[in-house]
Each structure stands twice: as C-alpha cells, then as structure tokens.
PDB file of N, CA and C in Angstrom:
ATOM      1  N   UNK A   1       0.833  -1.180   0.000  1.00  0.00           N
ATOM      2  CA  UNK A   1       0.000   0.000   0.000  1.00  0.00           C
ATOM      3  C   UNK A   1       0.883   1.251   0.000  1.00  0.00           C
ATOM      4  N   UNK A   2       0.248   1.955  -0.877  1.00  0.00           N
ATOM      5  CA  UNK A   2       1.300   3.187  -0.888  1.00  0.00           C
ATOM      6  C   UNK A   2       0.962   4.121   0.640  1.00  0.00           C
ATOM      7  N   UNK A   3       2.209   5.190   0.376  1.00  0.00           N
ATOM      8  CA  UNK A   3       1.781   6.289   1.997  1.00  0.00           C
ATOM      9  C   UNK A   3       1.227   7.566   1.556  1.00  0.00           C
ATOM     10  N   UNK A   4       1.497   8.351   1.820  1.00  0.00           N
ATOM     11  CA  UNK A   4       0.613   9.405   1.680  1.00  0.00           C
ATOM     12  C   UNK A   4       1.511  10.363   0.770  1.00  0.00           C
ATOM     13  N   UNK A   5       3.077   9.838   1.290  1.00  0.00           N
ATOM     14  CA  UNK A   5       3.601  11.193   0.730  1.00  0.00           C
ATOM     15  C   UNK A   5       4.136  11.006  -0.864  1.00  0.00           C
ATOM     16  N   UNK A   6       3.614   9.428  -0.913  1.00  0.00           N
ATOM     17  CA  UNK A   6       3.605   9.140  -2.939  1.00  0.00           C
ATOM     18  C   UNK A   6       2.486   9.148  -3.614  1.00  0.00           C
ATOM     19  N   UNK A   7       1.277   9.109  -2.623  1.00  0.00           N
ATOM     20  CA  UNK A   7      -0.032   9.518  -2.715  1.00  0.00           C
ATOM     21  C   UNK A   7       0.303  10.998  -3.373  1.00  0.00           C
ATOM     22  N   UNK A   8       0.581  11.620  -2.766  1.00  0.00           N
ATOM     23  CA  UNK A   8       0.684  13.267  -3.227  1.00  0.00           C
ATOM     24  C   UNK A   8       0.900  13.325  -4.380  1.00  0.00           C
ATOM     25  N   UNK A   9       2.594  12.856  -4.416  1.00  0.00           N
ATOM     26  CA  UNK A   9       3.453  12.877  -5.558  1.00  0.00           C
ATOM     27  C   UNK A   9       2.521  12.629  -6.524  1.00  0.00           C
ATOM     28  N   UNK A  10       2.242  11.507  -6.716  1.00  0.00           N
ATOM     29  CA  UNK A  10       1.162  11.422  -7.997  1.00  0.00           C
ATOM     30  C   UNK A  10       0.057  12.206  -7.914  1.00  0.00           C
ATOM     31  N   UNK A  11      -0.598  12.519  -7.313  1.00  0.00           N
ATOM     32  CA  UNK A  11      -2.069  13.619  -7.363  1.00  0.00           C
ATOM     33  C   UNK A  11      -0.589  14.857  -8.205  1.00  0.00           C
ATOM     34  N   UNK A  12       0.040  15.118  -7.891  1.00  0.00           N
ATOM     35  CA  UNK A  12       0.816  16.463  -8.312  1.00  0.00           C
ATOM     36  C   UNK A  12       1.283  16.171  -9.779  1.00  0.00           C
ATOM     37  N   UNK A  13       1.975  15.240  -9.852  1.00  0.00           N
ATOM     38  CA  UNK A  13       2.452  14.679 -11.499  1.00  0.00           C
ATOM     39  C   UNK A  13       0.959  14.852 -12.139  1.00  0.00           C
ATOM     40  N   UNK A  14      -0.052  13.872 -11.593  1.00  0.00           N
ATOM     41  CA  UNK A  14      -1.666  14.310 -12.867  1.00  0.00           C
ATOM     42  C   UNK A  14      -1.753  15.667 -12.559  1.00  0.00           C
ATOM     43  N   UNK A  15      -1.860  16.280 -11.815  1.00  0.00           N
ATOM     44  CA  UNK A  15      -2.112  17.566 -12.255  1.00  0.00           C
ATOM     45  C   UNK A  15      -0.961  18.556 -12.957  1.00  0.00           C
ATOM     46  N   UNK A  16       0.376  18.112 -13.219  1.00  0.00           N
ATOM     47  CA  UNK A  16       1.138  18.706 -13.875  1.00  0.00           C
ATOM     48  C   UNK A  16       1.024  18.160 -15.429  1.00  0.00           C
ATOM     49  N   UNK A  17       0.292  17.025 -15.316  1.00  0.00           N
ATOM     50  CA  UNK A  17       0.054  16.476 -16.485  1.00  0.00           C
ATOM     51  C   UNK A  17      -1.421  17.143 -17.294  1.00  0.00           C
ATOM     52  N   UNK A  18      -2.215  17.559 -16.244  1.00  0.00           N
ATOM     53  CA  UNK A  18      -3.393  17.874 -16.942  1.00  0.00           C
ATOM     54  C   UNK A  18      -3.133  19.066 -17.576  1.00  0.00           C
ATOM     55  N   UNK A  19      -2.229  20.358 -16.831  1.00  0.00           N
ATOM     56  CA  UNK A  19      -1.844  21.593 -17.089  1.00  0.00           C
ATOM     57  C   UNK A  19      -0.879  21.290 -18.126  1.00  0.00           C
ATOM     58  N   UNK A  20      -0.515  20.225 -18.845  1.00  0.00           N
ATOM     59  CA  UNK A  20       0.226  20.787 -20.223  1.00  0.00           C
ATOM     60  C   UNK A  20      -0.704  19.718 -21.265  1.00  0.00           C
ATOM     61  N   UNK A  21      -1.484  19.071 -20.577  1.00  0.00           N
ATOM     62  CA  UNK A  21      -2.924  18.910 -21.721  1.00  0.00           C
ATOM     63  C   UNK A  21      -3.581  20.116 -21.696  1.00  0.00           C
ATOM     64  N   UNK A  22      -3.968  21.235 -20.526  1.00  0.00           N
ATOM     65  CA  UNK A  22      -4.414  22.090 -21.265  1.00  0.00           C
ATOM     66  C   UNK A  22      -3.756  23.195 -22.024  1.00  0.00           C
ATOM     67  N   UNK A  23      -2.401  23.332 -21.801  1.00  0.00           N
ATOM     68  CA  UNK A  23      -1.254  24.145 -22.629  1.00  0.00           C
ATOM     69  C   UNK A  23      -1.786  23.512 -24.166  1.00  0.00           C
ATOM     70  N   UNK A  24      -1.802  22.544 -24.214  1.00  0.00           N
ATOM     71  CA  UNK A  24      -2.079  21.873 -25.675  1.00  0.00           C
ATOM     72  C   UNK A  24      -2.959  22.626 -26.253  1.00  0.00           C
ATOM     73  N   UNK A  25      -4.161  21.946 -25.816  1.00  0.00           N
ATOM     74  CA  UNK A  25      -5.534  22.190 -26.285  1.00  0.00           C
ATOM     75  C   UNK A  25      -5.620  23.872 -26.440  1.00  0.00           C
ATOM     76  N   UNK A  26      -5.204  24.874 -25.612  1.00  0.00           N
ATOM     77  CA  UNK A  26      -5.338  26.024 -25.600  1.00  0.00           C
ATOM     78  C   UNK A  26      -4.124  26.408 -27.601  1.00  0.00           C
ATOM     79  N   UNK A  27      -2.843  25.804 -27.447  1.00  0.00           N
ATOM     80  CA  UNK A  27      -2.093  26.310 -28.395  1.00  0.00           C
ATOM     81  C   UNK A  27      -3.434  25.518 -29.991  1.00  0.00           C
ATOM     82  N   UNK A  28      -3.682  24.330 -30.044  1.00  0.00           N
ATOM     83  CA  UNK A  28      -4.084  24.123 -31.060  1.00  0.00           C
ATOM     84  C   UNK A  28      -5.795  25.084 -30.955  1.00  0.00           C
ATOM     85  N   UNK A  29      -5.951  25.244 -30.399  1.00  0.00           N
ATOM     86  CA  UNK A  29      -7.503  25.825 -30.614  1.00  0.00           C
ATOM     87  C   UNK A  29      -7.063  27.541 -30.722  1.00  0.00           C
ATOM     88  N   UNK A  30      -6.479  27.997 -30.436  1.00  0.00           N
ATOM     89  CA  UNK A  30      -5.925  29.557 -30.680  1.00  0.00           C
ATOM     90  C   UNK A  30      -5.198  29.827 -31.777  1.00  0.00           C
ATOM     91  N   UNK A  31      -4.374  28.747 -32.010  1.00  0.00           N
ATOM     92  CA  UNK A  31      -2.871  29.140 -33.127  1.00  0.00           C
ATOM     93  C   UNK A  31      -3.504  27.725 -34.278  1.00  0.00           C
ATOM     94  N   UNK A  32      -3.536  26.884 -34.163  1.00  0.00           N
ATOM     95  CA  UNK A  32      -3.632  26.283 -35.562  1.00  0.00           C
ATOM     96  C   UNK A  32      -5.169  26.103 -36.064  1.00  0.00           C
ATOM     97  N   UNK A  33      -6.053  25.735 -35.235  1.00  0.00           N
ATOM     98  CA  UNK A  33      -7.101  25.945 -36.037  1.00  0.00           C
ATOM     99  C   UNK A  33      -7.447  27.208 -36.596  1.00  0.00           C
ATOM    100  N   UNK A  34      -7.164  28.994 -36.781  1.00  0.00           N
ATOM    101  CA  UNK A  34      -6.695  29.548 -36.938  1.00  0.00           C
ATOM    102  C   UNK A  34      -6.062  29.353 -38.532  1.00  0.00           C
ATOM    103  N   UNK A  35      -5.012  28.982 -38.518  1.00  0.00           N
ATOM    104  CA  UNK A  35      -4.202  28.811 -39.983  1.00  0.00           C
ATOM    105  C   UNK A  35      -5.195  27.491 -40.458  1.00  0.00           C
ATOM    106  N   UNK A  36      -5.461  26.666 -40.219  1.00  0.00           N
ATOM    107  CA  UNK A  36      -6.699  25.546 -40.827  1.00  0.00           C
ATOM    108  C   UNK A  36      -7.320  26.478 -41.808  1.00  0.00           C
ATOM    109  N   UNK A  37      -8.959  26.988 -40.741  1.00  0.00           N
ATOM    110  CA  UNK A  37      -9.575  27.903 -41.294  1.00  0.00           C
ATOM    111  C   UNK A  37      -8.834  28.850 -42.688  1.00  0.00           C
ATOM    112  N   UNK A  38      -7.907  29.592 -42.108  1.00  0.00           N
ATOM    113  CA  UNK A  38      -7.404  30.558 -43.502  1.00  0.00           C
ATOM    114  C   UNK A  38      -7.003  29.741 -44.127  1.00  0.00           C
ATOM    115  N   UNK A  39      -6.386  28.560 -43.961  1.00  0.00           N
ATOM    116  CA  UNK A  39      -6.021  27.538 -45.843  1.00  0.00           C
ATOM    117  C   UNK A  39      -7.335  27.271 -46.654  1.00  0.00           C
ATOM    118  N   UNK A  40      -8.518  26.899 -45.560  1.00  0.00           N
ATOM    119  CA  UNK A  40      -9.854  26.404 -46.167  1.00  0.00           C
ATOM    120  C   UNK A  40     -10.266  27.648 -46.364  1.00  0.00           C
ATOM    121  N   UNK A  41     -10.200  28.553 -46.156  1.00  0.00           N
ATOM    122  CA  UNK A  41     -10.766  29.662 -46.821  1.00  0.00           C
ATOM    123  C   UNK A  41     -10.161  29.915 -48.282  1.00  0.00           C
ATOM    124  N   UNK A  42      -8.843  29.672 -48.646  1.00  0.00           N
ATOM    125  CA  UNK A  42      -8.130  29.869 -49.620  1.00  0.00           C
ATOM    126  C   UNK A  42      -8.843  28.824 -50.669  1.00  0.00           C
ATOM    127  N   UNK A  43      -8.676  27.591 -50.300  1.00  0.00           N
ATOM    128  CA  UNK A  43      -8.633  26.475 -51.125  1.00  0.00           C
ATOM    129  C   UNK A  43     -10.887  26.867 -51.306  1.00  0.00           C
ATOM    130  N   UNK A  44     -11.183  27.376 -50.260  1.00  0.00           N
ATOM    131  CA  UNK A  44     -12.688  27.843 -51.528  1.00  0.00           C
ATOM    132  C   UNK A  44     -12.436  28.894 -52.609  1.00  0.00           C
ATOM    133  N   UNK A  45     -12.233  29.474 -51.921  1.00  0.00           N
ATOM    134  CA  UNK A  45     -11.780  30.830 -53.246  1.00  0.00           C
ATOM    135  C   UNK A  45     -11.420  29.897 -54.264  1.00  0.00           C
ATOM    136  N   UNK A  46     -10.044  28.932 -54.466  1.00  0.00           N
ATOM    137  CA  UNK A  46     -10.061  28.494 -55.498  1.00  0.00           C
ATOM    138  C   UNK A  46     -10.914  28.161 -56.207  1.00  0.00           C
ATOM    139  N   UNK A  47     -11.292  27.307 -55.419  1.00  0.00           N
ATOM    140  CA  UNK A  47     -12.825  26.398 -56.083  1.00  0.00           C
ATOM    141  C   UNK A  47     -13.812  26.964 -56.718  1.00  0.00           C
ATOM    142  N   UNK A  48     -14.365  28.245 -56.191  1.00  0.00           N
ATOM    143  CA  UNK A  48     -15.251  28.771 -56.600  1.00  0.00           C
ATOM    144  C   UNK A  48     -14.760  29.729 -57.953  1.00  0.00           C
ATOM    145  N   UNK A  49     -13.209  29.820 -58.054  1.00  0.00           N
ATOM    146  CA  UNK A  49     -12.584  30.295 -59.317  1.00  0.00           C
ATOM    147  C   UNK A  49     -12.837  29.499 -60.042  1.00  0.00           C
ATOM    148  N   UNK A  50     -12.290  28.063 -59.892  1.00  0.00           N
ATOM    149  CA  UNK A  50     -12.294  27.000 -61.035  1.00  0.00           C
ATOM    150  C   UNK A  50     -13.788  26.365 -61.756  1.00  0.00           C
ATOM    151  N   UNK A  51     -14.280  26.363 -60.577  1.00  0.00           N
ATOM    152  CA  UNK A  51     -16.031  26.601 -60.483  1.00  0.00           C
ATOM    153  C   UNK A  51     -16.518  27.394 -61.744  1.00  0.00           C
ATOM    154  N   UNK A  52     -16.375  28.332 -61.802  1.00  0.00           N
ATOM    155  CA  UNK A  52     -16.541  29.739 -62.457  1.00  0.00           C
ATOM    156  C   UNK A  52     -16.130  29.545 -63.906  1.00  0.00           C
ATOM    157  N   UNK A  53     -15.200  29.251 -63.760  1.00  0.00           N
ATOM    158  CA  UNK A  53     -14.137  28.616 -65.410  1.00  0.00           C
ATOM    159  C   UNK A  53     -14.931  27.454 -65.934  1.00  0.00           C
ATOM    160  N   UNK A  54     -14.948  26.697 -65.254  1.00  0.00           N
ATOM    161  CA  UNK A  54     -15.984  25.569 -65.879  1.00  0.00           C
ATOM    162  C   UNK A  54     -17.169  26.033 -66.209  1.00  0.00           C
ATOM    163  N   UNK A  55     -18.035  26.254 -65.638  1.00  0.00           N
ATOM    164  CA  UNK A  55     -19.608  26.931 -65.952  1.00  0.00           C
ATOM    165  C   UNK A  55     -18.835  28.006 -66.997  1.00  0.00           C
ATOM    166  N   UNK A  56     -18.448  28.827 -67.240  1.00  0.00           N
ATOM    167  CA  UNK A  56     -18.159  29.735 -68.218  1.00  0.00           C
ATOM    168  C   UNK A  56     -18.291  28.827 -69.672  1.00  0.00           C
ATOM    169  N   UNK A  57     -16.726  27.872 -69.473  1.00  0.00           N
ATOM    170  CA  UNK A  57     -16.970  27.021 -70.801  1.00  0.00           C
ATOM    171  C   UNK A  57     -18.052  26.806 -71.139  1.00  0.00           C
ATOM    172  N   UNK A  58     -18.948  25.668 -70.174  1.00  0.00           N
ATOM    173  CA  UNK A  58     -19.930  25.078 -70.405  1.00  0.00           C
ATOM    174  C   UNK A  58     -21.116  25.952 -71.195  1.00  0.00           C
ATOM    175  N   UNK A  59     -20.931  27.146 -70.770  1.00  0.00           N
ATOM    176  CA  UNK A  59     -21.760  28.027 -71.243  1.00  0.00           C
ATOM    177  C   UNK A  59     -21.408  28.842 -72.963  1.00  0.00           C
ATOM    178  N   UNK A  60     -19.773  28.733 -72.787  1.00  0.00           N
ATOM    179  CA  UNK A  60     -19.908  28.796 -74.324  1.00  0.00           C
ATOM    180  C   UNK A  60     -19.550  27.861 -75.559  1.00  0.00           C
ATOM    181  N   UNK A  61     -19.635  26.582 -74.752  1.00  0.00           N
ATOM    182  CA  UNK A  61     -19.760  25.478 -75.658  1.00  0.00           C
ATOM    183  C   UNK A  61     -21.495  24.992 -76.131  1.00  0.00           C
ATOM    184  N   UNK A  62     -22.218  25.663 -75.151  1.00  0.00           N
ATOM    185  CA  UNK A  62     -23.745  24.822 -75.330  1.00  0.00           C
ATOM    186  C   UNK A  62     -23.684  26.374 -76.211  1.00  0.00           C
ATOM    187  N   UNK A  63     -23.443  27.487 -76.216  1.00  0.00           N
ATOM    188  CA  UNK A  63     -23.942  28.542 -77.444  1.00  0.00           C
ATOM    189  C   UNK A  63     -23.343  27.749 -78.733  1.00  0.00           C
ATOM    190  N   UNK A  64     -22.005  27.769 -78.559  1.00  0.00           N
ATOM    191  CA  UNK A  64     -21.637  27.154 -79.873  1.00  0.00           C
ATOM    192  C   UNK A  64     -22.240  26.199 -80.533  1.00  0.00           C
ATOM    193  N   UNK A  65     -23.324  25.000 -79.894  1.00  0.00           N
ATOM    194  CA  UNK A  65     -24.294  24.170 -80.326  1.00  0.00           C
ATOM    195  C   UNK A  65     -24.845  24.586 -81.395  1.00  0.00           C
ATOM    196  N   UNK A  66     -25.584  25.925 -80.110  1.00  0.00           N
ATOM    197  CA  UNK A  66     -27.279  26.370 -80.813  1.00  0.00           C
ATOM    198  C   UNK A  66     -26.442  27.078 -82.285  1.00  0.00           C
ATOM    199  N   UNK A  67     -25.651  27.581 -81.976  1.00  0.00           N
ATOM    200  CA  UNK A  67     -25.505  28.660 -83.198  1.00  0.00           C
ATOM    201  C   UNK A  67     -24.841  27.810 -84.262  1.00  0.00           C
TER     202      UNK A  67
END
C-alpha cells in the first residue's frame, strides 16, 4: 500500500500532467485551427474560381451548339 507522501506525488504529477494537456488544447484551438480555417478559406476561393471557369466554358460550348 502506498503512503501518503507518494499519494501526493502522484495527485501532483496528474495535475502537472493535466496543465500541459491544457497548454495543448489552448495552443491548437488559438494558433492552428486559426491557420486551418485561412487555408480552407483559400482552397474555396479556389474552387469557386475553377467553379466559375468551368460553368463559363460550359456556357460557351452549349452557345456554340445552338448557333
């Protein structure tokens, strides 16, 4: 059976352990999801460029049909 004063020790290690799980969680939820978001913001813009280019063609290949 353990004593009290390794009892501690460990209550103190998990809680030095929980405080750099929340160091974590705080850096990825502030700093990288953050840069996530602005890449996925980028990579729509593309899309909705390339988007745009396609429907354009499409639109002057079905004239070229009719005419």
């Amino acid at each position: 059976m353990k004593d009290v004063n390794e009892i501690n020790l460990e209550i103190e290690r998990i809680h030095a352990d929980i405080k750099l799980l929340e160091q974590s969680i705080d850096t990825i939820k502030n700093n990288h999801l953050a840069h996530i978001q602005d890449d996925v913001d980028r990579i729509q813009k593309i899309m909705w460029a390339i988007g745009f280019g396609v429907f354009t063609q499409f639109i002057i290949v079905i004239r070229d049909l009719i005419i």
